[in-house]
C-alpha atoms as a PDB file:
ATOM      1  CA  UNK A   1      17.002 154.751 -30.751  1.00  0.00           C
ATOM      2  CA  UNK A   2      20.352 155.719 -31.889  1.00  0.00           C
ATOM      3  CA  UNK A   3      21.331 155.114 -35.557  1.00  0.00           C
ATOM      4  CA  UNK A   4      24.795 155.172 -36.057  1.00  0.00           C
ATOM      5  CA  UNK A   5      26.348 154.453 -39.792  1.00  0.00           C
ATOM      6  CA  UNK A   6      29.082 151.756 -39.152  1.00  0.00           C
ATOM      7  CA  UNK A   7      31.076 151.816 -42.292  1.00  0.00           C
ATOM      8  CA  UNK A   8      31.751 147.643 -44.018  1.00  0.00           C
ATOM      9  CA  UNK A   9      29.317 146.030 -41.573  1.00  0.00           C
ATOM     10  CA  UNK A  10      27.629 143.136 -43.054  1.00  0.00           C
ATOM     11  CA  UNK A  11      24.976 142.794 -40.234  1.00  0.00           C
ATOM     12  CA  UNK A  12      22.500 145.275 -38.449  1.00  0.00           C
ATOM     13  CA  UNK A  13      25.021 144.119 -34.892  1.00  0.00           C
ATOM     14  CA  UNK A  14      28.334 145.637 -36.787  1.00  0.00           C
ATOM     15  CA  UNK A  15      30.035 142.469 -37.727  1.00  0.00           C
ATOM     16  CA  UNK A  16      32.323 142.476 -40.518  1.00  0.00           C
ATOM     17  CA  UNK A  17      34.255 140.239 -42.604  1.00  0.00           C
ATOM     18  CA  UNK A  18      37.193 139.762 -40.433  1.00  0.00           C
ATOM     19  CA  UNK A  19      35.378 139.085 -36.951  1.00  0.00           C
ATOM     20  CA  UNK A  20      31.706 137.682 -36.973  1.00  0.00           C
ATOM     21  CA  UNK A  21      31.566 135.690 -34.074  1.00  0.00           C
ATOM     22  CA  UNK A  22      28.541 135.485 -31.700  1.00  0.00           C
ATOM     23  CA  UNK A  23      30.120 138.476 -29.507  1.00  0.00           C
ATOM     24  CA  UNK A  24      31.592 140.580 -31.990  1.00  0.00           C
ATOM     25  CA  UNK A  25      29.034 143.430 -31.576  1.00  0.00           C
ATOM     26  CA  UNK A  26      30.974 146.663 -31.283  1.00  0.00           C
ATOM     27  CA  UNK A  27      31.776 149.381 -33.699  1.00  0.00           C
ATOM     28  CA  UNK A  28      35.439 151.710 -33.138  1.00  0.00           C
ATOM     29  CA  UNK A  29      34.897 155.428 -33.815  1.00  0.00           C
ATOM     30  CA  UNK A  30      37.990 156.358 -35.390  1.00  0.00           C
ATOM     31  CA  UNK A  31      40.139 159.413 -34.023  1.00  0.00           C
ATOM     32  CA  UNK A  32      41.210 160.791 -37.016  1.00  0.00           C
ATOM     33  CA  UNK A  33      37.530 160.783 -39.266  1.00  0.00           C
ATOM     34  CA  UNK A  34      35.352 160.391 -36.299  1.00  0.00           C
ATOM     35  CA  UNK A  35      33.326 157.766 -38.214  1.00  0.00           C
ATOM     36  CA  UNK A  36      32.409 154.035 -36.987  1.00  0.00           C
ATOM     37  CA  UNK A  37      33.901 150.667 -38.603  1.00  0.00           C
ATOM     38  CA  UNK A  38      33.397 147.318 -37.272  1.00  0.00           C
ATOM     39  CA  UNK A  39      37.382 146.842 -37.016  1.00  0.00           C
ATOM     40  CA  UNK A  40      40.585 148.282 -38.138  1.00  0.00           C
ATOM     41  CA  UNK A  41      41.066 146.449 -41.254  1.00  0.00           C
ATOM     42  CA  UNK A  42      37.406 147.270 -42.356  1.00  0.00           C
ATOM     43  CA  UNK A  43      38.534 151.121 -41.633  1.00  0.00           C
ATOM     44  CA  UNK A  44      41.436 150.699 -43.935  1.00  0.00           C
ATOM     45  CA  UNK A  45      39.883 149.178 -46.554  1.00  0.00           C
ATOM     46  CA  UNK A  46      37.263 151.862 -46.592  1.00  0.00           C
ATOM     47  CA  UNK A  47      39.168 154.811 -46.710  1.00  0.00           C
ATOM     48  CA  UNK A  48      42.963 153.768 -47.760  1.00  0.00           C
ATOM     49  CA  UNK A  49      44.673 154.649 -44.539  1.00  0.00           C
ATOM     50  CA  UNK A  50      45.154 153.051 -41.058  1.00  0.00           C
ATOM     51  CA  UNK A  51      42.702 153.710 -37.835  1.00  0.00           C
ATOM     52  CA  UNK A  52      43.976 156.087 -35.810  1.00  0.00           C
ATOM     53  CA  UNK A  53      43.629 155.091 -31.843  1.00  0.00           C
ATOM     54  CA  UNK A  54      42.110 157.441 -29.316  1.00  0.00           C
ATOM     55  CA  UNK A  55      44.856 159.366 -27.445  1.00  0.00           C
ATOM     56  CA  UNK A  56      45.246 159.695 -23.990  1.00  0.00           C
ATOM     57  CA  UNK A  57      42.391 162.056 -22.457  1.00  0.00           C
ATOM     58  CA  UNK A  58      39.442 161.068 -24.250  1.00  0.00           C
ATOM     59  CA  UNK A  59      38.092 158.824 -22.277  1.00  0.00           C
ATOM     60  CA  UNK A  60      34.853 160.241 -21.945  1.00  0.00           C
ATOM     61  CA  UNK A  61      34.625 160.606 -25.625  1.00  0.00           C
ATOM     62  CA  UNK A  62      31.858 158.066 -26.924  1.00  0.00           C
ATOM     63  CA  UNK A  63      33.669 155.761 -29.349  1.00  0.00           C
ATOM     64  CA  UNK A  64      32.205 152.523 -29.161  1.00  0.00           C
ATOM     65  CA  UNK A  65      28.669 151.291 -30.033  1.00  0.00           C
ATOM     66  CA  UNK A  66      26.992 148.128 -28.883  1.00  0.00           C
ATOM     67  CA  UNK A  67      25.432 146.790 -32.136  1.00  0.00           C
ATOM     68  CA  UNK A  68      22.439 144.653 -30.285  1.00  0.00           C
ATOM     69  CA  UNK A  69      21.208 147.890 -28.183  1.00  0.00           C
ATOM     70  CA  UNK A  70      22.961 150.929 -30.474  1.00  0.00           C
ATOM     71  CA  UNK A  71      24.091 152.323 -27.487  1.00  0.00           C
ATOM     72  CA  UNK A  72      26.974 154.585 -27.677  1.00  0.00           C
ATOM     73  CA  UNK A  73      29.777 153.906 -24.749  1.00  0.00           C
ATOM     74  CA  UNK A  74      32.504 155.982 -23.941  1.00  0.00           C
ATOM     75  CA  UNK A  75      35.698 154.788 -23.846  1.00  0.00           C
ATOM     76  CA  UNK A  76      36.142 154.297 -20.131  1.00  0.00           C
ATOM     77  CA  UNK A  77      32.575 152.462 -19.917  1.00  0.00           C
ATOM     78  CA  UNK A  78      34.170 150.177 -22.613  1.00  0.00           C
ATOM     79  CA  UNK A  79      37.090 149.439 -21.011  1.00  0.00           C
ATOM     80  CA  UNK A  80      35.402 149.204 -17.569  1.00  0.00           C
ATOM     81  CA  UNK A  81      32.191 147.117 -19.024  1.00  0.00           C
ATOM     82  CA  UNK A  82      33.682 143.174 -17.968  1.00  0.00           C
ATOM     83  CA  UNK A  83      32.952 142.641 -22.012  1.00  0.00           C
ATOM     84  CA  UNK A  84      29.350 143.420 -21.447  1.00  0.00           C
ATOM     85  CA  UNK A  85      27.275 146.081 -22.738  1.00  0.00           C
ATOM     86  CA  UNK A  86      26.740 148.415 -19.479  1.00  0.00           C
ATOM     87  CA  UNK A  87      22.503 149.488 -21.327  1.00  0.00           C
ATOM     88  CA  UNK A  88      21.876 146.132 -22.805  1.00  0.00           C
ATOM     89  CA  UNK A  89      24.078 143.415 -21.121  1.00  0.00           C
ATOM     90  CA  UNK A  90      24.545 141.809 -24.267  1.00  0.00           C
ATOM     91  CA  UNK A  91      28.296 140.036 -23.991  1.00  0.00           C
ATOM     92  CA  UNK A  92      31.121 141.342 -26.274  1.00  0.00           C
ATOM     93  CA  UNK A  93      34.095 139.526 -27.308  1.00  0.00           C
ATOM     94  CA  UNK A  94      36.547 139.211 -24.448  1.00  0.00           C
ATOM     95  CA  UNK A  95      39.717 138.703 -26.948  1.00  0.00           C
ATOM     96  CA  UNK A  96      39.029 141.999 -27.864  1.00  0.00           C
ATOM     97  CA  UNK A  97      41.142 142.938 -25.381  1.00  0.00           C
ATOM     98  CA  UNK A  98      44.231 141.903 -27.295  1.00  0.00           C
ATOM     99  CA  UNK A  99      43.410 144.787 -30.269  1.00  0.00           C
ATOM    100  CA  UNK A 100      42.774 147.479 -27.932  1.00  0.00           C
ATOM    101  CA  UNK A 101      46.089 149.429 -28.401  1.00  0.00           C
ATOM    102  CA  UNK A 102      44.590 149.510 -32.127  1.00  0.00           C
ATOM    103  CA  UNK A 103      41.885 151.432 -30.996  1.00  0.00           C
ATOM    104  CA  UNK A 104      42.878 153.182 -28.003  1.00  0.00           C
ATOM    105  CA  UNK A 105      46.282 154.697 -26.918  1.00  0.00           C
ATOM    106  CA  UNK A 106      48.392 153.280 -24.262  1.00  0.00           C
ATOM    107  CA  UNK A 107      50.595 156.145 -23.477  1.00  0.00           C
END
């Protein structure tokens, strides 16, 4: 099973302080350190400076993890999963959605 270090996760399913619903299971590998965080604010408060989204192009990088299974996703099987781990099924949070230009790039 894959053991990924989610930096400021306060649960073994990546939740943090600022989202710990139910469905918030997912952990953002930053661009610019390459390390997970459970959100963007956790990634600033660990290391002082802002997450920096994936560009364009790497969308076959694997920068998400499903905290029930530990699966790693790529980016396109995150944005393609319907808010559902594609290995597990477990549901992730469909609002999400309205963060992802914090994570990934748009243009």
């Amino acid at each position: 099973m894959n053991r990924q270090t989610v930096r400021g996760a306060i649960d073994d399913e990546t939740r943090c302080g600022h989202y710990h619903g139910p469905t918030d299971i997912i952990a953002l590998k930053c661009f610019c350190c390459r390390e997970y965080f459970p959100c963007h604010a956790c990634h600033e408060e660990q290391t002082g400076t802002p997450f920096t989204p994936w560009p364009k192009g790497y969308e076959q990088e694997k920068a998400v993890l499903c905290g029930s299974c530990k699966q790693e996703l790529t980016i396109s099987e995150y944005q393609n999963s319907g808010s559902r781990c594609p290995a597990c099924g477990a549901g992730f949070n469909p609002g999400c959605r309205l963060h992802a230009h914090l994570y990934f790039s748009e243009a």
